[in-house]
Protein backbone atom coordinates (compact mmCIF):
# COMPACT_ATOMS: atom_id res chain seq x y z
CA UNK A 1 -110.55 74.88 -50.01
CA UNK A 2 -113.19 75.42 -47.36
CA UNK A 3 -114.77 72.49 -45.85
CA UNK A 4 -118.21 71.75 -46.57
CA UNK A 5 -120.95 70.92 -44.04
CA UNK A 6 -120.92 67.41 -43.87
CA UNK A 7 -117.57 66.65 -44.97
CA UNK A 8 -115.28 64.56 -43.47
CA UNK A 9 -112.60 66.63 -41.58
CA UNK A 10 -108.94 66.03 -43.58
CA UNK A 11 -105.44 66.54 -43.16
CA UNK A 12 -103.54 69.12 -45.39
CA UNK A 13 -102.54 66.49 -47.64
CA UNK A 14 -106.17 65.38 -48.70
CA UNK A 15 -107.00 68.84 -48.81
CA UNK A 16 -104.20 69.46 -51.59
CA UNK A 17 -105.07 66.23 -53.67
CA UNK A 18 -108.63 67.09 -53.71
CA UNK A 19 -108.03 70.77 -54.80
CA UNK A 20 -105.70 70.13 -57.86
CA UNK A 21 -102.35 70.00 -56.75
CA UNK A 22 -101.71 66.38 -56.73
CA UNK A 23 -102.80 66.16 -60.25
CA UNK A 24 -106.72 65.77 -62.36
CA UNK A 25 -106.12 62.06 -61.53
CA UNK A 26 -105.44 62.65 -58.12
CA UNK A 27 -108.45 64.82 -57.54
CA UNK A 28 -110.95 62.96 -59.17
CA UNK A 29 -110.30 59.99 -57.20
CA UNK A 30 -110.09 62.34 -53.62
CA UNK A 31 -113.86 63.71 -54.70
CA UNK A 32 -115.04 60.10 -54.91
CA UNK A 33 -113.45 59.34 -51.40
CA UNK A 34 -114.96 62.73 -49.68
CA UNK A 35 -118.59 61.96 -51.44
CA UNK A 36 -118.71 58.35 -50.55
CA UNK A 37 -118.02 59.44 -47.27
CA UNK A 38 -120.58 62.25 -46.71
CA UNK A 39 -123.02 59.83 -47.82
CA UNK A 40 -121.86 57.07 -45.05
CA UNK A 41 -121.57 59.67 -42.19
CA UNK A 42 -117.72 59.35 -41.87
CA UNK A 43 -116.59 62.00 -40.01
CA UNK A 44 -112.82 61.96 -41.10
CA UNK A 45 -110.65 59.73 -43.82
CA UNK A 46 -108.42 56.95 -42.56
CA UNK A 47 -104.87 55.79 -44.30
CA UNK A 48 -105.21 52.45 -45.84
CA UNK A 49 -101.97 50.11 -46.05
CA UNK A 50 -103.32 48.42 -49.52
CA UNK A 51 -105.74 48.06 -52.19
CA UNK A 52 -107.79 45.20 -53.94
CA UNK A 53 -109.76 46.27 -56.68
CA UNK A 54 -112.39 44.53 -57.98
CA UNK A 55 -113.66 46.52 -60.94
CA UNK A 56 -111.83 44.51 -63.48
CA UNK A 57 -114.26 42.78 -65.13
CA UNK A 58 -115.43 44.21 -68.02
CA UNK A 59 -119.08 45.08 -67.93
CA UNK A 60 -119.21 48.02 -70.43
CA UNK A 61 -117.53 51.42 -71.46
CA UNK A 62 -117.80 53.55 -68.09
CA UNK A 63 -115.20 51.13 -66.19
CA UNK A 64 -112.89 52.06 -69.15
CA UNK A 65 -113.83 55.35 -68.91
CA UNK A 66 -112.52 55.72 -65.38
CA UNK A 67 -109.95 54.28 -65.49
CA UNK A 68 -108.56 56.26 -68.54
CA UNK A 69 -109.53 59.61 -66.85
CA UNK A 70 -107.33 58.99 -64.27
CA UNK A 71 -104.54 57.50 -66.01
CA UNK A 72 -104.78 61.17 -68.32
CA UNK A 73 -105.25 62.94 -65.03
CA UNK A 74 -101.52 61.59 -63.92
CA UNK A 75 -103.24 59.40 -61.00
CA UNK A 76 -101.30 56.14 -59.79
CA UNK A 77 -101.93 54.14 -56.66
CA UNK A 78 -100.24 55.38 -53.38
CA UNK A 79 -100.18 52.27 -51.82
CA UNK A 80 -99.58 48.39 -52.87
CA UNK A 81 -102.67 47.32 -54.89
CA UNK A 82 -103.62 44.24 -56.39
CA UNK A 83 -106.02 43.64 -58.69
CA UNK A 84 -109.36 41.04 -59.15
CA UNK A 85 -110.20 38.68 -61.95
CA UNK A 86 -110.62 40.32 -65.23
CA UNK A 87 -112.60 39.07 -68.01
CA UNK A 88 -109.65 37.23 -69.59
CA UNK A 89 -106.86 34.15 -69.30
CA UNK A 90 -103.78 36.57 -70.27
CA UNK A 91 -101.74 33.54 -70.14
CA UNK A 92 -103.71 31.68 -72.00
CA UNK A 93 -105.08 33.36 -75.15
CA UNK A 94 -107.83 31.59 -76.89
CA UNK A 95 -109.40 30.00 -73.55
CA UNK A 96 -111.98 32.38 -73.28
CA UNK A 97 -114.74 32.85 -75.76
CA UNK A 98 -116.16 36.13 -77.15
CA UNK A 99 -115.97 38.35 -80.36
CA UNK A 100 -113.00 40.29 -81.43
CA UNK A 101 -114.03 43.62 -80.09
CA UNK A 102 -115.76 42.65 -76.56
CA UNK A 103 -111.92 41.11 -76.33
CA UNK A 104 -110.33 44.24 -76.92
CA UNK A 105 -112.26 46.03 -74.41
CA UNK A 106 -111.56 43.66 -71.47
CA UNK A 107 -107.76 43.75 -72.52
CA UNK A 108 -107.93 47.85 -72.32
CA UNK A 109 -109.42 48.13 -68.94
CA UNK A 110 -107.23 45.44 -67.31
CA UNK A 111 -104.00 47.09 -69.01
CA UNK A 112 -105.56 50.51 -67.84
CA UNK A 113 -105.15 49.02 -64.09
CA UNK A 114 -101.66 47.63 -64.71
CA UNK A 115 -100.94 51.38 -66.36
CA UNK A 116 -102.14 52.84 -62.90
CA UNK A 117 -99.36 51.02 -61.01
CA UNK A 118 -101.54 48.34 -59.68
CA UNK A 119 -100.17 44.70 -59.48
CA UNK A 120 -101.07 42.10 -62.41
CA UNK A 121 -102.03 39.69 -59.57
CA UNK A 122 -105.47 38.76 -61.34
CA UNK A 123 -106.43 36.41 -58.55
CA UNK A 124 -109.96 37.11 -56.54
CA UNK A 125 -107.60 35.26 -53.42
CA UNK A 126 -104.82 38.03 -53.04
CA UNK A 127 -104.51 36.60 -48.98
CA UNK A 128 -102.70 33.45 -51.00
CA UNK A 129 -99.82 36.35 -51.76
CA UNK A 130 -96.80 36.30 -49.95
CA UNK A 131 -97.72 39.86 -48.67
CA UNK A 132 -100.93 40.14 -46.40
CA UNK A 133 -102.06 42.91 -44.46
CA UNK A 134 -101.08 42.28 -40.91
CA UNK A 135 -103.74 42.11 -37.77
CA UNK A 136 -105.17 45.50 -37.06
CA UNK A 137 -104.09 46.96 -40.09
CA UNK A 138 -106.67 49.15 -42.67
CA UNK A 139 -106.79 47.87 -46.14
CA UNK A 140 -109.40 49.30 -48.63
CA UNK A 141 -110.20 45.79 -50.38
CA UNK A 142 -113.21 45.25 -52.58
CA UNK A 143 -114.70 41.06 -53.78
CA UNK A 144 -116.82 39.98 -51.19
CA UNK A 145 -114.17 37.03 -50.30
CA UNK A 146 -111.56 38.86 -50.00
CA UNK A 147 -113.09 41.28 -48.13
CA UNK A 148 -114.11 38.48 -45.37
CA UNK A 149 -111.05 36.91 -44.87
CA UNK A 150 -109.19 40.03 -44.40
CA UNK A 151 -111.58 41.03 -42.00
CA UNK A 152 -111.80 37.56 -40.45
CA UNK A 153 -108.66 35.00 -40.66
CA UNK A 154 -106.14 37.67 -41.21
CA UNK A 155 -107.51 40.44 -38.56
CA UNK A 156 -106.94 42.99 -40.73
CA UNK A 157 -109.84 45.75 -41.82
CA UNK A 158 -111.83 46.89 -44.65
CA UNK A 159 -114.88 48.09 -45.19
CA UNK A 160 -117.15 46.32 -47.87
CA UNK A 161 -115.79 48.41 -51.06
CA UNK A 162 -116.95 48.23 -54.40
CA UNK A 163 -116.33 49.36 -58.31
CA UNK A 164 -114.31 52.52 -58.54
CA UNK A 165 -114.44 53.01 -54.90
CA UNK A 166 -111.98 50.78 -54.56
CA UNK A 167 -109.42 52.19 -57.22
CA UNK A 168 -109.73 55.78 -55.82
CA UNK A 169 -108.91 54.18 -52.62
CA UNK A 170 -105.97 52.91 -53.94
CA UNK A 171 -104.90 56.01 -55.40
CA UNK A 172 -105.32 58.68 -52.31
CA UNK A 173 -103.62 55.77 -49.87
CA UNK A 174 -107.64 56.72 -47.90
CA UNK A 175 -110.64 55.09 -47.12
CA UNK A 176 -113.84 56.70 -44.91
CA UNK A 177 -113.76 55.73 -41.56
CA UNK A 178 -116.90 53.73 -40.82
CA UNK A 179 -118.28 50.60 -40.78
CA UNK A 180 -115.78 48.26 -40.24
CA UNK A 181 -112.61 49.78 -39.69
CA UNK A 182 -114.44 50.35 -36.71
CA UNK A 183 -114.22 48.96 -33.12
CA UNK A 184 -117.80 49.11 -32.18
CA UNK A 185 -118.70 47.30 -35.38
CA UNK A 186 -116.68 44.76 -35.27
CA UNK A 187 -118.34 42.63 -32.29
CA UNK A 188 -120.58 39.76 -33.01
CA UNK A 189 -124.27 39.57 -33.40
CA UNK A 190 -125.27 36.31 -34.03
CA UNK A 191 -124.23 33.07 -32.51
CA UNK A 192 -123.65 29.89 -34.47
CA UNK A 193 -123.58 26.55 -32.03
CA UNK A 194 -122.01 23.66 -34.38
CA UNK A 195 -121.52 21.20 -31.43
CA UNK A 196 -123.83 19.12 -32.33
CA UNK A 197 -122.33 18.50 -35.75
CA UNK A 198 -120.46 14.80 -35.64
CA UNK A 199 -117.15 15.48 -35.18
CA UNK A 200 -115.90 13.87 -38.69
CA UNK A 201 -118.16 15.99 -40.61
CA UNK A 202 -115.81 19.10 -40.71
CA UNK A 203 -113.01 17.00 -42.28
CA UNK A 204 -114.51 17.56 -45.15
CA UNK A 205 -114.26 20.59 -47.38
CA UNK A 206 -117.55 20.90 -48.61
CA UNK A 207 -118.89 20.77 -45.28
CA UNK A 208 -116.89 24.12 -44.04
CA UNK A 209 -118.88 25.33 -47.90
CA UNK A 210 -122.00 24.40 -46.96
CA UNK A 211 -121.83 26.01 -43.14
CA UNK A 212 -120.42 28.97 -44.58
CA UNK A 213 -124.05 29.18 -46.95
CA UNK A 214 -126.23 28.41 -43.85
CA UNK A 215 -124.76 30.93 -42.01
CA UNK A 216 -124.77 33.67 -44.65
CA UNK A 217 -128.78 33.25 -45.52
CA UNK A 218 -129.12 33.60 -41.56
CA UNK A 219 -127.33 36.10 -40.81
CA UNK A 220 -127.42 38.21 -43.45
CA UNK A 221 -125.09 41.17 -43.15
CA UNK A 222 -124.51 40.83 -39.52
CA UNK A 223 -121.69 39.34 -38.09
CA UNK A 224 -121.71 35.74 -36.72
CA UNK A 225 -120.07 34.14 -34.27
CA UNK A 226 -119.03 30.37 -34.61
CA UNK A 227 -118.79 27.80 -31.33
CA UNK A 228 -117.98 24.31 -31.70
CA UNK A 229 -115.99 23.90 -34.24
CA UNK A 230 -112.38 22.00 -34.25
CA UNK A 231 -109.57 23.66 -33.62
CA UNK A 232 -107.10 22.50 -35.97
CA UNK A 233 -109.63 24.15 -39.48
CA UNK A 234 -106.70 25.37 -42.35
CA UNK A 235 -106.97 28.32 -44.38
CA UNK A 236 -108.70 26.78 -47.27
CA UNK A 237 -111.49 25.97 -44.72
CA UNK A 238 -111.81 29.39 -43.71
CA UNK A 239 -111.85 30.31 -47.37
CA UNK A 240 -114.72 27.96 -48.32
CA UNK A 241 -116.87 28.86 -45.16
CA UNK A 242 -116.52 32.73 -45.60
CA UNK A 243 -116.59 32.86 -49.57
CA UNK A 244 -119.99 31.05 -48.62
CA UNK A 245 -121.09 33.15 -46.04
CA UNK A 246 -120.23 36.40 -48.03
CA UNK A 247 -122.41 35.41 -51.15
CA UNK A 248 -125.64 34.02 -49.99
CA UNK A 249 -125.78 36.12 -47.02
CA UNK A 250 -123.32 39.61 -47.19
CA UNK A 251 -120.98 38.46 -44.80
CA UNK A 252 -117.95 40.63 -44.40
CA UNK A 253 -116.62 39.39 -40.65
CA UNK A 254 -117.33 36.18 -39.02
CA UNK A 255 -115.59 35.22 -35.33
CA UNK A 256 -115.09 31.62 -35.30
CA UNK A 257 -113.94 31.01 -31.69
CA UNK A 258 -110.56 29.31 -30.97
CA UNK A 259 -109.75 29.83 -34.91
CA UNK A 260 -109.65 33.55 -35.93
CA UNK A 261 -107.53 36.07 -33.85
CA UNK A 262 -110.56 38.48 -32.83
CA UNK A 263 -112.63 35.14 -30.89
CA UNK A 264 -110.00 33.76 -28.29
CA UNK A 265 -113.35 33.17 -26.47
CA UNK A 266 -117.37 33.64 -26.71
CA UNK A 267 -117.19 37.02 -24.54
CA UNK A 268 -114.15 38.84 -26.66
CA UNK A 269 -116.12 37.74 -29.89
CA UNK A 270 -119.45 39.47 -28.85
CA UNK A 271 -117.55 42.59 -27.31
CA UNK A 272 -119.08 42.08 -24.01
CA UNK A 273 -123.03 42.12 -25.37
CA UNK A 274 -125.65 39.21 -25.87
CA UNK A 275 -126.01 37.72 -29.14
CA UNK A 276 -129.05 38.82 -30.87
CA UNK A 277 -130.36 35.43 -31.61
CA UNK A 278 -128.92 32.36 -31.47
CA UNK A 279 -128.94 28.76 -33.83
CA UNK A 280 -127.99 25.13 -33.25
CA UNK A 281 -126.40 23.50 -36.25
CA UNK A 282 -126.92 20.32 -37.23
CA UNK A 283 -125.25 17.79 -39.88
CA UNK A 284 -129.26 18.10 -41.32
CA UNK A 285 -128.61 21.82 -41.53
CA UNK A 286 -125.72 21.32 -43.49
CA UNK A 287 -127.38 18.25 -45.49
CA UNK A 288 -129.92 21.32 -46.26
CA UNK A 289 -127.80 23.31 -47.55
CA UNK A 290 -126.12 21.07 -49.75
CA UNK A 291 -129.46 20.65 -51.23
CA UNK A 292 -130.47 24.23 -51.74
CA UNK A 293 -126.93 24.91 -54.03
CA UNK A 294 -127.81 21.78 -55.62
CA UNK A 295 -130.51 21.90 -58.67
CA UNK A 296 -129.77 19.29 -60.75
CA UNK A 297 -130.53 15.58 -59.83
CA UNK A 298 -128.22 12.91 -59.44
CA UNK A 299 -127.12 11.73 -63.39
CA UNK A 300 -126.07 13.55 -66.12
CA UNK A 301 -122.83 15.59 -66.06
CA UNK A 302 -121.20 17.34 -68.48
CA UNK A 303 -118.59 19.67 -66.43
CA UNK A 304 -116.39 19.90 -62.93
CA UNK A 305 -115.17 23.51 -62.00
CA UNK A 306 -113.62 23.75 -58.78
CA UNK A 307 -111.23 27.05 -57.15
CA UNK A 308 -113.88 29.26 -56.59
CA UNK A 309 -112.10 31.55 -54.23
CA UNK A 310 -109.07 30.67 -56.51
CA UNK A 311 -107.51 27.12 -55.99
CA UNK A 312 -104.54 27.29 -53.64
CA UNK A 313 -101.15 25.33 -52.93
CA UNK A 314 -102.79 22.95 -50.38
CA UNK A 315 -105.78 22.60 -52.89
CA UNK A 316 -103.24 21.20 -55.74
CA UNK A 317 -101.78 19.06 -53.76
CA UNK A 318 -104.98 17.73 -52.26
CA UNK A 319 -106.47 17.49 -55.88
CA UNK A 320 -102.54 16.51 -57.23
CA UNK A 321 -103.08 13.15 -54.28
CA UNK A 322 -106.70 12.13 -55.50
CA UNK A 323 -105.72 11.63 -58.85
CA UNK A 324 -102.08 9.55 -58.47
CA UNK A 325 -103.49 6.59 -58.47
CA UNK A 326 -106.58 5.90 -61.12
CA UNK A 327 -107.92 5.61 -64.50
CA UNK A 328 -107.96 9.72 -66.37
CA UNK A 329 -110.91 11.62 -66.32
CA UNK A 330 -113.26 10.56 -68.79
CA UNK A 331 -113.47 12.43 -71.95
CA UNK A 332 -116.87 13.71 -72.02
CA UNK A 333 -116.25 15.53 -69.32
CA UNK A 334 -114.57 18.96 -68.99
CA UNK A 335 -112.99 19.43 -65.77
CA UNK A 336 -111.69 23.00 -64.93
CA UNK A 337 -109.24 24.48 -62.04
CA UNK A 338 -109.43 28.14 -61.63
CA UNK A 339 -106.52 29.98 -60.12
CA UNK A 340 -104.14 32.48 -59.96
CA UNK A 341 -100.82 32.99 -61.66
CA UNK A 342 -99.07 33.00 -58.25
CA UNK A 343 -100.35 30.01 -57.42
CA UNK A 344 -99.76 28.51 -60.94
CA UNK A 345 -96.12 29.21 -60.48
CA UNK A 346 -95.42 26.93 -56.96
CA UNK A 347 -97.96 23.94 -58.90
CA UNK A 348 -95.79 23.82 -61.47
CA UNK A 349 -92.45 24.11 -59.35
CA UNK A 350 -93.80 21.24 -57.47
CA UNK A 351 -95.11 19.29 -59.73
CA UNK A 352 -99.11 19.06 -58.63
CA UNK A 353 -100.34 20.89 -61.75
CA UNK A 354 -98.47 18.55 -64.67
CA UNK A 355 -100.47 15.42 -62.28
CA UNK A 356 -103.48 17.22 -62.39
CA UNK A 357 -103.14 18.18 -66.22
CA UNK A 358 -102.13 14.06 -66.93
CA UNK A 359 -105.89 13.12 -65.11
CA UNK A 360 -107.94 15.76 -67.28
CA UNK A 361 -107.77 18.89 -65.45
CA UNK A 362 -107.73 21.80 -67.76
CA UNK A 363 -106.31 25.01 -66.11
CA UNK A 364 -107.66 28.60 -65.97
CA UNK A 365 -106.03 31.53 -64.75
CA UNK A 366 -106.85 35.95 -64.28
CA UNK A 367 -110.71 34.69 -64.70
CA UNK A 368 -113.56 32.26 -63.39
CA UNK A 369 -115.24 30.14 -65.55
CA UNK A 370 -119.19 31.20 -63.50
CA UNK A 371 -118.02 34.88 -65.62
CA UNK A 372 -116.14 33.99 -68.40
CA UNK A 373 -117.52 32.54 -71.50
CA UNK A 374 -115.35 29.26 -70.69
CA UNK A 375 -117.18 26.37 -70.61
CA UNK A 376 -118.20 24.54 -73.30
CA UNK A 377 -121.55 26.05 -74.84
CA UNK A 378 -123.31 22.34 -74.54
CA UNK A 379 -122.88 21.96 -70.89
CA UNK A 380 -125.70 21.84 -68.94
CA UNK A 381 -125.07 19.92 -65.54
CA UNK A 382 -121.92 21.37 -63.70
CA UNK A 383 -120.27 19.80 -59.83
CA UNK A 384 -118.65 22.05 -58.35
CA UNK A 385 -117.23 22.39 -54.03
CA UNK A 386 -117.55 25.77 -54.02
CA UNK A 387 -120.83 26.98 -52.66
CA UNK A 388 -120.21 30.55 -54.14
CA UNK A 389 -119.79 29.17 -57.74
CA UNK A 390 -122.64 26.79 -56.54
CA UNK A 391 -124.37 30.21 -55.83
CA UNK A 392 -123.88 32.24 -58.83
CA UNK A 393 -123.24 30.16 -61.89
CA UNK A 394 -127.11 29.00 -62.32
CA UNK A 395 -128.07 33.16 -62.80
CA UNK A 396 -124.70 33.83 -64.72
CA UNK A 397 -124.65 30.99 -67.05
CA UNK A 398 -128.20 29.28 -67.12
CA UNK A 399 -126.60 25.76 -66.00
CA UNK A 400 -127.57 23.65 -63.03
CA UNK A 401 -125.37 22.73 -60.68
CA UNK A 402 -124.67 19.70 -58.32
CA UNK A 403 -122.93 20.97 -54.81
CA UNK A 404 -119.83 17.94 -54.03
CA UNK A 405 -116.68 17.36 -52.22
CA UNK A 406 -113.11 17.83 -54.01
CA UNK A 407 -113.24 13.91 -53.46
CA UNK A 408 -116.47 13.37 -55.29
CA UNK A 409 -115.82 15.61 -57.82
CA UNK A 410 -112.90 13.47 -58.88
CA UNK A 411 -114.86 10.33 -58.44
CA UNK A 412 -117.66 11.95 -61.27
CA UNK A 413 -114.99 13.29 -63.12
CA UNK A 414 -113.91 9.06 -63.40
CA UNK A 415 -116.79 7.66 -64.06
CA UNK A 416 -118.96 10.64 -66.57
CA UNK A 417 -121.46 10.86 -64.22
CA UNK A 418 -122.56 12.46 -60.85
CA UNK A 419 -121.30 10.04 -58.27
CA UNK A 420 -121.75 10.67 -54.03
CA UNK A 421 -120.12 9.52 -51.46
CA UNK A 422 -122.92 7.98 -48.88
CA UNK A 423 -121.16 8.18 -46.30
CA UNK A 424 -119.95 11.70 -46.87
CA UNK A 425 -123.53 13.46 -45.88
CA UNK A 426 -124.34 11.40 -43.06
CA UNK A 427 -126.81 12.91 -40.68
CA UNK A 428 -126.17 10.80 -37.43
């Protein structure tokens, strides 16, 4: 097959896939690849170690469309590929509202992934699976999250990949090489001082949430670099600050200096250039931007969701340590984790999730209750710690939402009502 002008240069192997000989499937999935790359200017196709897909959410017939073409075509992944939330709790039937039929479609496209030879994972965290992509290493994986803490905490890169990109990824084992698989786009733009933020403040989860929305709505899709903040910030830290940063602002790589492997100093971060502009953070700013993901007043609550990116080991036992010792949640209020299956597993091993279950908590797994018809159809006031579900849910499920810490939100959970910590938001 002759080369057309434009098209990326490939090896004999991507030649054969895309004419035929690999299989309908196969070729299909290689004419997505070569397009999406003409249209971004790649000039050749890159192998990718893995896959995350994100396309398994059912949001009507022409995701099951694809993926049944290519499962008749005789496609299957060529690499390790896990897979996003669906629109279901497959261990938990029942969980989930929705009519008979809508049901049966969700179930059909996420057993249509499973059928490609993609992993049952369900989780929109797959970095909390025992196998990562290592530093330096090119991964085509889709969900914004994901896609910044690959790019970020774990080194690794990928591109910002979407719906059915991402499968046909998965299936020719390539990816275009632009963006940021790139070097040159991988240096910062935009610098972040946080030294004037009281040092106690980032002990906090919801402060790292918060930070990470700031950031995002300033920098937009560029890539920020982080100063000033303490050395000794956990995964789940990273996770709320880039999950943040991602969905109010289109983060896909942030450099926090000292913390993530690209930033072992200001200079390495920016790649040797000048930052483009340049922002002091304050405990105000982040007081701000607690307000903005907040929009209902201090009162009335009728639900708690936290584990949006999916609750993690750490976060159990954190959650599992708040609640030992204390009246149950009460009654009135619904009071939801959101994880994965993996996770599920070591919380029950250890014992965090039965503790969490005996306070109140109600457990959701393969979904997220800002997509799934989950919470109760009366709620109207919902705290959550994650500034992404903070983010979303008002659009997706016509609530308002009050932005806490894990801490608060087990406080509220107590006592029915929204309660604060005053001390918690402290400016000075």
């Amino acid at each position: 097959m002759r080369q057309a002008v434009g098209d990326p240069e490939l090896t004999a192997a991507q030649r054969e896939m895309l004419a035929g000989r690999r299989g309908d499937g196969a070729a299909l999935a290689m004419r997505v690849i070569v397009r999406l790359a003409r249209a971004l200017g790649a000039d050749r196709l890159i192998p990718v170690d893995s896959a995350h897909v994100d396309g398994c959410l059912f949001h009507g017939q022409v995701g099951i469309d694809l993926v049944e073409r290519l499962i008749a075509g005789g496609a299957r992944v060529a690499v390790p590929t896990t897979l996003n939330v669906g629109s279901l709790d497959l261990l938990h039937p029942g969980v989930v509202r929705g009519d008979a039929a809508e049901r049966a479609d969700a179930r059909r496209l996420m057993d249509g992934y499973v059928a490609l030879g993609a992993e049952p994972t369900w989780t929109c965290a797959p970095y909390q699976l025992r196998e990562r992509p290592a530093y330096g290493r090119h991964v085509a994986w889709a969900e914004s999250n994901a896609i910044v803490f690959a790019n970020s905490v774990l080194g690794a890169r990928t591109d910002r990949y979407g719906d059915f990109a991402d499968i046909c990824a998965a299936v020719t084992g390539s990816a275009p090489y632009v963006g940021l698989h790139r070097d040159e786009n991988r240096a910062g733009q935009v610098l972040f001082d946080c030294s004037r933020v009281p040092a106690g403040a980032f002990a906090s989860d919801v402060a790292w949430a918060a930070l990470g929305h700031l950031v995002g709505r300033r920098s937009g899709t560029r890539v920020p670099v982080l100063t000033g903040l303490p050395g000794d910030a956990d995964e789940d830290r990273l996770k709320a600050f880039g999950a943040a940063a991602a969905s109010a602002g289109g983060v896909a790589l942030f450099h926090a200096v000292g913390l993530t492997p690209e930033a072992p100093d200001v200079a390495t971060a920016f790649g040797g250039r000048a930052a483009e502009r340049r922002h002091e953070v304050t405990a105000a700013d982040l007081l701000a931007a607690r307000d903005e993901l907040t929009t209902a007043p201090d009162g009335r609550l009728d639900a708690i969701s936290v584990g949006t990116p999916h609750f993690s080991v750490a976060e159990f036992r954190a959650l599992a340590g708040l609640v030992a010792d204390g009246p149950p949640f009460d009654e009135d209020i619904e009071f939801w984790i959101s994880t994965s299956r993996a996770v599920l597993a070591e919380a029950e091993r250890n014992g965090d999730a039965a503790a969490c279950r005996r306070a109140g908590a109600r457990i959701l797994v393969d979904t997220c209750t800002y997509i799934a018809p989950v919470l109760r159809t009366s709620a109207r006031v919902v705290m959550t710690n994650s500034a992404k579900w903070a983010w979303y849910a008002p659009t997706n499920l016509g609530i308002d939402v009050v932005f806490a810490s894990l801490p608060e939100c087990v406080l509220s959970a107590r006592a029915g009502r929204v309660v604060r910590d005053p001390g918690l938001w402290r400016v000075s």
